[in-house]
C-alpha atoms as a PDB file:
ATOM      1  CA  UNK A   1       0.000   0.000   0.000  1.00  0.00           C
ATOM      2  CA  UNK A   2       1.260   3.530  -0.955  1.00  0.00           C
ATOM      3  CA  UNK A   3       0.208   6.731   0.304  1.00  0.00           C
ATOM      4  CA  UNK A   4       1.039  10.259  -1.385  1.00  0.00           C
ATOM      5  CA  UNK A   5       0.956  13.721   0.089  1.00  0.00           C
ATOM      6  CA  UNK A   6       0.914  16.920  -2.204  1.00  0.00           C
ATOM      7  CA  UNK A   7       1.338  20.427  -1.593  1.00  0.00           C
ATOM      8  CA  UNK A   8       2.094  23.643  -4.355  1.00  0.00           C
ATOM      9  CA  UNK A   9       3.644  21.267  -6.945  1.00  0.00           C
ATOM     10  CA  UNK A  10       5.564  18.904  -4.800  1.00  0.00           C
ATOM     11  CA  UNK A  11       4.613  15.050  -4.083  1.00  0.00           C
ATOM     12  CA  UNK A  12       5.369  12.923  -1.416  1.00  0.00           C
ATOM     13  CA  UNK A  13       5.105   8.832  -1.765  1.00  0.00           C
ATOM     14  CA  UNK A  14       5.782   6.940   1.248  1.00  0.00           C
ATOM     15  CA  UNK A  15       6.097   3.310   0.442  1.00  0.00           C
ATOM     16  CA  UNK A  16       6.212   0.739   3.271  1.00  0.00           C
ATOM     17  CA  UNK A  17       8.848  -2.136   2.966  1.00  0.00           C
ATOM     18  CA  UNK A  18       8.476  -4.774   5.916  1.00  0.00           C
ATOM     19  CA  UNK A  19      10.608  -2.539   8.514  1.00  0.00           C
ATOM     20  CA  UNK A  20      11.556   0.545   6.691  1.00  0.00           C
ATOM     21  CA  UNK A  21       9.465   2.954   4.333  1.00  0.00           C
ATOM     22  CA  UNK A  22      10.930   4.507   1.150  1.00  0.00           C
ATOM     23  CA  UNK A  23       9.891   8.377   0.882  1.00  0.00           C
ATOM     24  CA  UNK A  24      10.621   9.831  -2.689  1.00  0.00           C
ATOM     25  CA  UNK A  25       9.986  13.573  -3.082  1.00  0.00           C
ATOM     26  CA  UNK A  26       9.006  15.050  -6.786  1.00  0.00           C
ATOM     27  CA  UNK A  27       8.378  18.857  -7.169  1.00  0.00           C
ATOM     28  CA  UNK A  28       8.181  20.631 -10.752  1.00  0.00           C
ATOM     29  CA  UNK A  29       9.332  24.189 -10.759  1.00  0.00           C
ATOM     30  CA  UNK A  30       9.225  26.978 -13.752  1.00  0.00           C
ATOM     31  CA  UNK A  31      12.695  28.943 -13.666  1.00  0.00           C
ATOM     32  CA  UNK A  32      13.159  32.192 -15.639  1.00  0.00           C
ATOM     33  CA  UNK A  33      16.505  31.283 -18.246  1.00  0.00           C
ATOM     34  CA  UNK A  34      18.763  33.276 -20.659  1.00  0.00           C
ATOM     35  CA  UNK A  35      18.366  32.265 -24.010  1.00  0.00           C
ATOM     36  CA  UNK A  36      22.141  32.216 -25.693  1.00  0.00           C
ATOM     37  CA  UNK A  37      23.217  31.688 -29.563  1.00  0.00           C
ATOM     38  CA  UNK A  38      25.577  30.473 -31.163  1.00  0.00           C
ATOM     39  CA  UNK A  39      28.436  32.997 -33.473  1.00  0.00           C
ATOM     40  CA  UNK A  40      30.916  31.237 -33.999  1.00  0.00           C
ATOM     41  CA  UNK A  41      30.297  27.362 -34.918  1.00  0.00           C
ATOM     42  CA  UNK A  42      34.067  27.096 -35.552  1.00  0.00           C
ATOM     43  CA  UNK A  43      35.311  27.939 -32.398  1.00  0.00           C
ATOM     44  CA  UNK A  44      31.680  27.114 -30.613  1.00  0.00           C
ATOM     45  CA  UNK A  45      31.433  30.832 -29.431  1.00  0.00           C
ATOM     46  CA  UNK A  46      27.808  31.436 -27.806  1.00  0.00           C
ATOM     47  CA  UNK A  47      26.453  34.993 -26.521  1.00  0.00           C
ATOM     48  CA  UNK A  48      23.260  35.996 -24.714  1.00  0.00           C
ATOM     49  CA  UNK A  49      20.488  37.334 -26.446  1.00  0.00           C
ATOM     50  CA  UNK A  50      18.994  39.670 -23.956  1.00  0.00           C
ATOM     51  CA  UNK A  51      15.527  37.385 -23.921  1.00  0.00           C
ATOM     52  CA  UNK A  52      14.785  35.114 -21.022  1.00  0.00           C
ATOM     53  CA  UNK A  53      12.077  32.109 -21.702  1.00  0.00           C
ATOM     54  CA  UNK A  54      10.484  29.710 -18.752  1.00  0.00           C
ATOM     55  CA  UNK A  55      11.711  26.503 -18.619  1.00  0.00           C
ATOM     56  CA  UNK A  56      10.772  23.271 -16.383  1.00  0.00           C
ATOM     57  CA  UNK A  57      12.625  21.945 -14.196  1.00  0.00           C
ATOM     58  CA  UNK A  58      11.945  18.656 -12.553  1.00  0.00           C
ATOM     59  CA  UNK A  59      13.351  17.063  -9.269  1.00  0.00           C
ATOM     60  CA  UNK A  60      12.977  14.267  -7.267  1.00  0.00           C
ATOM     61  CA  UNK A  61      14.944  12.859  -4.223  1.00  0.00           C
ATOM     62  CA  UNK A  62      14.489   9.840  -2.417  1.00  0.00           C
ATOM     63  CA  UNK A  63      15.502   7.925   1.045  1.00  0.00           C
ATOM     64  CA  UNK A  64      14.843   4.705   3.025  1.00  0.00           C
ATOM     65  CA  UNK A  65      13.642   4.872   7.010  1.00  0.00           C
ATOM     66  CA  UNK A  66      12.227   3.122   9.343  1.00  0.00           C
ATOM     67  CA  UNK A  67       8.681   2.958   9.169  1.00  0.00           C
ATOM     68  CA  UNK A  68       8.209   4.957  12.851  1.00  0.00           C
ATOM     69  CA  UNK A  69      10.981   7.691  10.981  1.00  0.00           C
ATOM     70  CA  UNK A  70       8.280   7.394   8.469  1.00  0.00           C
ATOM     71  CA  UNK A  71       4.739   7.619  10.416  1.00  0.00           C
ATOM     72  CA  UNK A  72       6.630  10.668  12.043  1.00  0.00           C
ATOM     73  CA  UNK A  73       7.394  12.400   9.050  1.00  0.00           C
ATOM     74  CA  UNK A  74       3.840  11.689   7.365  1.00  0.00           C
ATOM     75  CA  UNK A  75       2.095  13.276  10.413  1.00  0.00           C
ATOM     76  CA  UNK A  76       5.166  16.161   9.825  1.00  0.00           C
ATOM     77  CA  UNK A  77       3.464  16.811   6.272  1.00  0.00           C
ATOM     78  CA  UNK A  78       0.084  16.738   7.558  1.00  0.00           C
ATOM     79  CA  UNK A  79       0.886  19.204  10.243  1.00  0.00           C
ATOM     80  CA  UNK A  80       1.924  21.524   7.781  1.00  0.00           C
ATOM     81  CA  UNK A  81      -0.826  21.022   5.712  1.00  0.00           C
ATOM     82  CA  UNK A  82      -0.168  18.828   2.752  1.00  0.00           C
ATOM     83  CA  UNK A  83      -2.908  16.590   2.178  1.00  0.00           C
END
């Protein structure tokens, strides 16, 4: 049995294992980057162009506890309002 927790963007799974519980963490965020060009193929020369564009950027993390490390960090989420 799996349970997820989600909150602005970000996901929690907790998966229990017999004595420990993996937790893996995904979140999505849109960052604001430079857009750059390319001048000079030959030497592989780039410049900025002045414009910026949103791109997505996903991360996840993961860990292994013990379940009670686990229960404690579910109610920890709760707590705090994800749901």
């Amino acid at each position: 049995m799996t349970f997820t927790l989600g909150l602005n963007g970000e996901t929690a799974t907790f998966t229990p294992n017999g004595a420990y519980t993996e937790i893996e963490i995904t979140d999505t965020q849109m960052v604001e980057a430079r857009v750059m060009e390319c001048w000079n193929e030959w030497h592989g020369l780039h410049r900025f162009t002045g414009e910026t564009q949103l791109v997505e950027v996903k991360g996840k993390s993961w860990t292994e506890v013990t379940t009670e490390k686990a229960r404690a960090r579910y109610a920890q989420l709760k707590a705090q309002g994800w749901n």
